[in-house]
N, C-alpha and C. Protein backbone atom coordinates (compact mmCIF):
# COMPACT_ATOMS: atom_id res chain seq x y z
N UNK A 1 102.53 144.17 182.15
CA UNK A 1 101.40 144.91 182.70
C UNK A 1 100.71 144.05 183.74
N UNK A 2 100.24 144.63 184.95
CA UNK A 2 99.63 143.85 185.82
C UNK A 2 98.60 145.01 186.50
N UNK A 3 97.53 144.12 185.66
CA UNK A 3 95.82 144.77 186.50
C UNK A 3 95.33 143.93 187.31
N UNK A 4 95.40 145.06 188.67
CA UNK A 4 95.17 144.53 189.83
C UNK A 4 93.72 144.31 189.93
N UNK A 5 92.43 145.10 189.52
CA UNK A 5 91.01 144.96 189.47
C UNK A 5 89.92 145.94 188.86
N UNK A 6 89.32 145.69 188.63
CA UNK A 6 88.22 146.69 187.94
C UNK A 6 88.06 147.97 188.40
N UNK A 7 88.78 148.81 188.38
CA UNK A 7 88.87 150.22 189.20
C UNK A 7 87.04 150.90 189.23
N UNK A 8 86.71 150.90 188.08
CA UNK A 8 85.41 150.99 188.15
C UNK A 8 84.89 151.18 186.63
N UNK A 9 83.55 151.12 186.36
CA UNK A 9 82.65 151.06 185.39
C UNK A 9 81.83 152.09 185.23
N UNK A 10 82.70 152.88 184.14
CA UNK A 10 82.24 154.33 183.71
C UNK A 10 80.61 154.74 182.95
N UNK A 11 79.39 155.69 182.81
CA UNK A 11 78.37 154.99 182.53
C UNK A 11 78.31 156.61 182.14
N UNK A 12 77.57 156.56 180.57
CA UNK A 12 77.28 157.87 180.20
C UNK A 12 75.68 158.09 180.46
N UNK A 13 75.44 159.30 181.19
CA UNK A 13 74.44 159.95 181.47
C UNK A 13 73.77 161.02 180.74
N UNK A 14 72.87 161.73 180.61
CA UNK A 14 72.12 162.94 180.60
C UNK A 14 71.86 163.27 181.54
N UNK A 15 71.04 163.43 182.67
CA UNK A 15 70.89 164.26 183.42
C UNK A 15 71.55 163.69 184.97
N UNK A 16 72.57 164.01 185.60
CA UNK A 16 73.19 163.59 186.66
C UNK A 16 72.46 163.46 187.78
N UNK A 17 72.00 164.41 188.31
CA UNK A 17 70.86 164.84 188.92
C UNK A 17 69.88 163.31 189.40
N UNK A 18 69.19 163.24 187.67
CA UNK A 18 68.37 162.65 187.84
C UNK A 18 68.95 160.85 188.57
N UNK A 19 70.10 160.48 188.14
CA UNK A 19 70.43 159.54 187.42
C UNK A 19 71.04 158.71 188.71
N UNK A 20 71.12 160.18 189.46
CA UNK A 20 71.93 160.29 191.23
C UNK A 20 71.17 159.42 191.78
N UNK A 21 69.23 160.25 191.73
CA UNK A 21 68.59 159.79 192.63
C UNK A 21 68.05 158.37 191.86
N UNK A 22 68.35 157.96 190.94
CA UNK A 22 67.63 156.51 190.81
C UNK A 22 68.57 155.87 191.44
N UNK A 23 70.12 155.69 191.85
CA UNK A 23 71.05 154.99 191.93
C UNK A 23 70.65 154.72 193.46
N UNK A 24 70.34 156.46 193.85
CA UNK A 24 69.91 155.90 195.62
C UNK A 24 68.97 155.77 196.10
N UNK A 25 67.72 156.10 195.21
CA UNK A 25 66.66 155.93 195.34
C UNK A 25 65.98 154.47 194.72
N UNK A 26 66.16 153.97 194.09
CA UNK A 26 65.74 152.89 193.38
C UNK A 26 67.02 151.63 193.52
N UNK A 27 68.31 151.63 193.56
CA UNK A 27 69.09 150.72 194.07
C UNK A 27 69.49 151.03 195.26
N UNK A 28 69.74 151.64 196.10
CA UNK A 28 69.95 151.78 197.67
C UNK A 28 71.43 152.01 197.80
N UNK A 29 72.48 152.93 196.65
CA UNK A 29 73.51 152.84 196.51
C UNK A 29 73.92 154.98 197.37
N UNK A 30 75.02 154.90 197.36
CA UNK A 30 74.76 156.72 197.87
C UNK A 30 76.12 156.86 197.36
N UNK A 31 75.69 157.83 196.95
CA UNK A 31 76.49 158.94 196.07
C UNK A 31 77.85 159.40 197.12
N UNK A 32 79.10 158.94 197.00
CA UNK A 32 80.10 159.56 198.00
C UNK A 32 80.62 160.79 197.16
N UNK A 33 80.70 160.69 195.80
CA UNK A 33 81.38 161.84 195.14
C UNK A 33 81.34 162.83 194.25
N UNK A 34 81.19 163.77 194.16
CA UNK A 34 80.37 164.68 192.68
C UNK A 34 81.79 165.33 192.50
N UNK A 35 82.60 165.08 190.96
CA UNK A 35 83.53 166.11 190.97
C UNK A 35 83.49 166.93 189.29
N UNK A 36 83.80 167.71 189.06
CA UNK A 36 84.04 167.77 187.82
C UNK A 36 85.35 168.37 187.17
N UNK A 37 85.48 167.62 186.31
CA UNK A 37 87.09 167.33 185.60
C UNK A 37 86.89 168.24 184.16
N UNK A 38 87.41 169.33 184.73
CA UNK A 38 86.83 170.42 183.49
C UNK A 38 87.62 169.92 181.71
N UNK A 39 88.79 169.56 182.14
CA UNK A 39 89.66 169.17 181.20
C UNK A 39 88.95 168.34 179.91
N UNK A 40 87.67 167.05 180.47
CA UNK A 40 87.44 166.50 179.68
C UNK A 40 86.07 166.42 179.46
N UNK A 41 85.55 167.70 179.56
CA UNK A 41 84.43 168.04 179.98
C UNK A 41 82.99 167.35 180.37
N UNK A 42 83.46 167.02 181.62
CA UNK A 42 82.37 165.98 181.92
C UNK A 42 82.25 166.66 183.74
N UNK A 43 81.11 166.04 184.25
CA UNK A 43 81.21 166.23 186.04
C UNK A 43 80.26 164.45 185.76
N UNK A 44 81.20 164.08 187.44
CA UNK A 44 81.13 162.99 187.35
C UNK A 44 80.40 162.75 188.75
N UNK A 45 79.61 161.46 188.99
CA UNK A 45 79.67 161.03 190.46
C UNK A 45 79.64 159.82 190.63
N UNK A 46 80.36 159.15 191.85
CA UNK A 46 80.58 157.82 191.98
C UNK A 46 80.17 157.31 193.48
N UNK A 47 80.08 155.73 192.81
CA UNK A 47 79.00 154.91 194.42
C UNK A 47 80.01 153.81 194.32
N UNK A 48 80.06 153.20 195.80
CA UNK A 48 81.02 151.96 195.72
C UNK A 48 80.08 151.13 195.59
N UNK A 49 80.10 149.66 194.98
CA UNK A 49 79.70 148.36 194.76
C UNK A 49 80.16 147.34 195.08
N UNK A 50 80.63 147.19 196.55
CA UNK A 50 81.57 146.13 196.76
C UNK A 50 83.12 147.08 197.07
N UNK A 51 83.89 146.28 195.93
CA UNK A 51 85.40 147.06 196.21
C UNK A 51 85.51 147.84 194.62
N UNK A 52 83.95 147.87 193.83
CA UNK A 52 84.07 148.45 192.78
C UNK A 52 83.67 150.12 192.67
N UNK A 53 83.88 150.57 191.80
CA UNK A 53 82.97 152.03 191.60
C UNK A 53 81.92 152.15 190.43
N UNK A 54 80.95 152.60 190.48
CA UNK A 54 80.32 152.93 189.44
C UNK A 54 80.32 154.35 189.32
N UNK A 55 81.00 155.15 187.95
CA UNK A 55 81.17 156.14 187.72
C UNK A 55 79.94 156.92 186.54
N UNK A 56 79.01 157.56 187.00
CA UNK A 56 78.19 158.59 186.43
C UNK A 56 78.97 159.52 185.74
N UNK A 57 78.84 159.60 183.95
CA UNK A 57 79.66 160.64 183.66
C UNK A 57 78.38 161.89 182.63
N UNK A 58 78.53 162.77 182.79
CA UNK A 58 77.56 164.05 182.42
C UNK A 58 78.30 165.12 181.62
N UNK A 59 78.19 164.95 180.51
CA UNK A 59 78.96 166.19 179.48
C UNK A 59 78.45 167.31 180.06
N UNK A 60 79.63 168.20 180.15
CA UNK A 60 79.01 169.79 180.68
C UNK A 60 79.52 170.47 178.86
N UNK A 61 79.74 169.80 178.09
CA UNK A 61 79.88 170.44 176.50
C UNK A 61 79.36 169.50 175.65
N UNK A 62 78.35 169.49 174.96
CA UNK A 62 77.95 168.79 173.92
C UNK A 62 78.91 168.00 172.75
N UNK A 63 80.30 168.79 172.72
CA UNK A 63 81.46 168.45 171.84
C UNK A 63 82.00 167.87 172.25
N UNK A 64 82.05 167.72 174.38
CA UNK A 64 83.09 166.57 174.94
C UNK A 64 82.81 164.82 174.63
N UNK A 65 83.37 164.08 174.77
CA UNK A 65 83.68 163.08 174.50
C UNK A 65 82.34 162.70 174.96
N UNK A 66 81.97 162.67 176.39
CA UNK A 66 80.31 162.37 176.67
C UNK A 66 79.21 162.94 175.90
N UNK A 67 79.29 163.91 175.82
CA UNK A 67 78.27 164.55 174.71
C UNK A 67 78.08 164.34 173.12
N UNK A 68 79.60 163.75 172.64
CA UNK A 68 79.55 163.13 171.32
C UNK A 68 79.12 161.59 171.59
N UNK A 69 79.47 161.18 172.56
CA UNK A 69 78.95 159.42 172.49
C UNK A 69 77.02 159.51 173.37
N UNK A 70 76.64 160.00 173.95
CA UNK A 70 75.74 160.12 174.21
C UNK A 70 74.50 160.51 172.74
N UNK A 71 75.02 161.72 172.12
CA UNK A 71 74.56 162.31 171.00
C UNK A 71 74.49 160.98 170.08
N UNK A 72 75.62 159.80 169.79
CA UNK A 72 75.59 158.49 169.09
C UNK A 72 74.92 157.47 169.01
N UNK A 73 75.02 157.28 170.79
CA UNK A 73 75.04 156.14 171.26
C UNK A 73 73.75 155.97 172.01
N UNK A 74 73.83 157.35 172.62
CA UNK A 74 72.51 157.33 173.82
C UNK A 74 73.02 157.00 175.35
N UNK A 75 72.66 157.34 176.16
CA UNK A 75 72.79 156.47 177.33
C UNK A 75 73.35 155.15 177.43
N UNK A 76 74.31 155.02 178.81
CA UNK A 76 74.57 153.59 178.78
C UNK A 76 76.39 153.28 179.27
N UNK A 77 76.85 152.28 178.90
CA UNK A 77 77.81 151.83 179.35
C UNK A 77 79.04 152.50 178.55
N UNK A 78 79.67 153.41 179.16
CA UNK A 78 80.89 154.33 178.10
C UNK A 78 82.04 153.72 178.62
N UNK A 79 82.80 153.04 179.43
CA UNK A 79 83.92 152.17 179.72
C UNK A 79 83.86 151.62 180.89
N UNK A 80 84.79 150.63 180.74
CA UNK A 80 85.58 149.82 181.76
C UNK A 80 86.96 150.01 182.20
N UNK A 81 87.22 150.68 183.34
CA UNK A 81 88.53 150.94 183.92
C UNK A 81 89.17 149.71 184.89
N UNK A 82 90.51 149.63 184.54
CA UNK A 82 91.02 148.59 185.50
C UNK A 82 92.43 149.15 185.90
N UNK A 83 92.62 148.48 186.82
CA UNK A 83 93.49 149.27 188.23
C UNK A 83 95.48 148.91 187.59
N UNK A 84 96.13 149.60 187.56
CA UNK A 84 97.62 149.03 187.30
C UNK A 84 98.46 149.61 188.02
N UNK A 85 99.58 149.00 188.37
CA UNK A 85 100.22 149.48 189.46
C UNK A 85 101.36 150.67 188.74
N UNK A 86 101.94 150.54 187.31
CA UNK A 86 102.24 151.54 186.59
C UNK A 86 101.87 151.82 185.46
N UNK A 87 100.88 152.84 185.27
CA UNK A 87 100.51 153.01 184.15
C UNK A 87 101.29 153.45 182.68
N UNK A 88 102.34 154.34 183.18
CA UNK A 88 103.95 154.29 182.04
C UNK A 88 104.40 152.84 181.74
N UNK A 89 104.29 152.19 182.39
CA UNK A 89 104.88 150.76 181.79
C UNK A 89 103.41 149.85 181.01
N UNK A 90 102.88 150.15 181.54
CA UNK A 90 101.32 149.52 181.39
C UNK A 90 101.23 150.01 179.33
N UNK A 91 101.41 151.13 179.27
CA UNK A 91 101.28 151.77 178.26
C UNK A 91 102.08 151.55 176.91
N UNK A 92 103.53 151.47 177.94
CA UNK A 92 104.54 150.97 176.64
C UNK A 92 104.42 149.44 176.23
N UNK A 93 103.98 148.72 177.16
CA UNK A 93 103.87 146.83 176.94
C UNK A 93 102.20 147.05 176.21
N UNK A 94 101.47 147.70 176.24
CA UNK A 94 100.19 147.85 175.23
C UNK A 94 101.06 148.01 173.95
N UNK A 95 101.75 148.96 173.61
CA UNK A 95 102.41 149.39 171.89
C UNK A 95 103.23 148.56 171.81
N UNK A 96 103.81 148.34 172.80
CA UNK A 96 104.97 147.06 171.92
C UNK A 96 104.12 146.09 171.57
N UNK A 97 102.46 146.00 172.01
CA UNK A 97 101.80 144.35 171.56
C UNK A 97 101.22 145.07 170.42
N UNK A 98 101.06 146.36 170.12
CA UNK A 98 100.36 146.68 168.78
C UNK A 98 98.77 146.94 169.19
N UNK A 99 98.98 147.25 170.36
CA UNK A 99 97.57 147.80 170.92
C UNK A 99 97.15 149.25 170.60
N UNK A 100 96.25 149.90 170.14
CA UNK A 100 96.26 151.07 169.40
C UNK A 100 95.46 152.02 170.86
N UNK A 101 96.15 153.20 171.14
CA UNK A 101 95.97 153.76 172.28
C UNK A 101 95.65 155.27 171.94
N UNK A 102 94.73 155.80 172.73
CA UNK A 102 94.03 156.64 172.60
C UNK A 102 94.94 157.79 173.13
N UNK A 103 95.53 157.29 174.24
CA UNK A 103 96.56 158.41 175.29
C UNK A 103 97.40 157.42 175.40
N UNK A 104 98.97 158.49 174.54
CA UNK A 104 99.72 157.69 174.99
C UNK A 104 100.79 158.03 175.87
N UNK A 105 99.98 158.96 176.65
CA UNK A 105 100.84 158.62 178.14
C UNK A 105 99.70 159.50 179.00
N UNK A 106 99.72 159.47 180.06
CA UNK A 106 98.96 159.62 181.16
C UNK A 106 98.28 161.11 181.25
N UNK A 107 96.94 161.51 181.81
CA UNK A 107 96.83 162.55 182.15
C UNK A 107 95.89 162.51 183.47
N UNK A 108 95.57 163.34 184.03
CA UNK A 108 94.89 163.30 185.54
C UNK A 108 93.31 163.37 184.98
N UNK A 109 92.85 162.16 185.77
CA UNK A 109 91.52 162.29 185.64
C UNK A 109 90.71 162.15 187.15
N UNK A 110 89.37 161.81 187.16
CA UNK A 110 88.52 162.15 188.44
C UNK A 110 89.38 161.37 189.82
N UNK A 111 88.57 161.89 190.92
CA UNK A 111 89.84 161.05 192.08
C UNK A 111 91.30 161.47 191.79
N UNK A 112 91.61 162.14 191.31
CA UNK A 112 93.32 162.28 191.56
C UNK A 112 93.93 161.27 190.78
N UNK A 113 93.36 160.28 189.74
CA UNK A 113 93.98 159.37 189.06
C UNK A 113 94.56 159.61 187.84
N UNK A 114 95.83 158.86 187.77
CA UNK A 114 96.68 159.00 186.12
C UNK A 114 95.57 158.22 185.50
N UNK A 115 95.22 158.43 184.28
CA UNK A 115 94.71 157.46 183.35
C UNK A 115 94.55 157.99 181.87
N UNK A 116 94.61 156.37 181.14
CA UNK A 116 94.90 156.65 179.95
C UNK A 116 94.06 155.54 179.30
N UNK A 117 93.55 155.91 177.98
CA UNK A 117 92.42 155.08 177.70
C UNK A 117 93.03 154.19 176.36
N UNK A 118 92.41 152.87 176.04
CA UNK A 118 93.06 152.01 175.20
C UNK A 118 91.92 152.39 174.29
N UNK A 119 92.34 152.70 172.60
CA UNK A 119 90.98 152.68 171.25
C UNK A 119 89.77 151.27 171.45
N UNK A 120 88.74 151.67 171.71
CA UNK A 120 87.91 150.70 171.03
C UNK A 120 88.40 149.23 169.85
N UNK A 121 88.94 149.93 168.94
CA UNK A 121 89.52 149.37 167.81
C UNK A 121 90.13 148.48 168.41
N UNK A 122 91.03 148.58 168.65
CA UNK A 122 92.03 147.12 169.22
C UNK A 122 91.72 146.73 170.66
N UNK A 123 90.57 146.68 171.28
CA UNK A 123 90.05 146.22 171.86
C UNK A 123 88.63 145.17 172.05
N UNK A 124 88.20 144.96 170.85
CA UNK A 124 87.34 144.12 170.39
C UNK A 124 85.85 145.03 171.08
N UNK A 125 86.07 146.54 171.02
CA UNK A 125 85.11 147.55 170.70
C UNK A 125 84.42 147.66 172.16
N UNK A 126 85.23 147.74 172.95
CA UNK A 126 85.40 147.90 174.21
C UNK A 126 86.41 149.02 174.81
N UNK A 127 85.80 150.47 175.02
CA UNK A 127 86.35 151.13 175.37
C UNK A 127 87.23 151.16 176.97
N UNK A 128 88.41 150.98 176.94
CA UNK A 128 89.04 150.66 178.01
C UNK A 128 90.03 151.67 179.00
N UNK A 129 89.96 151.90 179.84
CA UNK A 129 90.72 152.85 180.78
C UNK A 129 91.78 152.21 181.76
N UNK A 130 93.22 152.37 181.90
CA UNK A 130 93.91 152.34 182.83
C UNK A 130 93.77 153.47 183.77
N UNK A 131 93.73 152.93 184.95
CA UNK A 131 94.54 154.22 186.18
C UNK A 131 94.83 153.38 187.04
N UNK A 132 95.83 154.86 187.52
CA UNK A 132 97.12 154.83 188.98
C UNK A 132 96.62 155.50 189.35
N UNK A 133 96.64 154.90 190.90
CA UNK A 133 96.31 155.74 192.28
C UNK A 133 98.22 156.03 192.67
N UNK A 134 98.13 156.97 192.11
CA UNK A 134 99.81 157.56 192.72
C UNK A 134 99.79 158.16 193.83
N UNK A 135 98.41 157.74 195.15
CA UNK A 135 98.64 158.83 196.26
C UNK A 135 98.66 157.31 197.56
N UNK A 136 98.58 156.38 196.54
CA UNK A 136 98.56 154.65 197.55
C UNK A 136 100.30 154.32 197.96
């Protein structure tokens, strides 16, 4: 497996809206992207930081994955994504190490990206995301 860099740093929200204008209003960052990824029910928006992203994520279902960790957790830091050049191989060298995986194989998420997320559990409780930019 070879991660090329922090693709970006996923961040659970309540109100998007609001959360938009502190990012550009209070850090001086601007919003390039609002999409929403009905599949996992969230709408998302993202700011670059350098060569990083910071990803705003907003349950549009109380039952989606944002809306159950928000409902938990509260606001705050919901993962860390990092960049791999194949995420099918990326995936199988995770199980052959006994890495316990959430997806075990790819599905399309925001941006047009494959990604697949590693369990908390065998990650020392650090929810973790691979993606491929398959359009580079």
């Amino acid at each position: 497996m070879s991660i090329s860099h922090i693709e970006h740093i996923g961040i659970a929200v309540k109100d998007l809206e609001e959360s938009i204008r502190f990012y550009e209003d209070k850090l001086g960052l601007k919003c390039y992207s609002i999409e929403e990824v009905e599949e996992q029910k969230v709408k998302t928006a993202f700011f670059m930081v350098g060569q990083t992203k910071v990803e705003l994520l907003e349950s549009t279902d109380p039952e989606g994955p944002i809306g159950k960790f928000i409902e938990k957790k509260g606001e705050g830091v919901h993962h860390i994504a990092f960049a791999v050049d194949n995420i099918e191989e990326s995936l199988k060298d995770l199980t052959e190490k006994e890495v316990r995986l959430i997806d075990k194989s790819p599905r399309k998420g925001a941006e047009g990206l494959d990604i697949a997320f590693l369990h908390p559990k065998s990650t020392h409780g650090v929810l973790m995301e691979l993606c491929q930019n398959k359009n580079k």
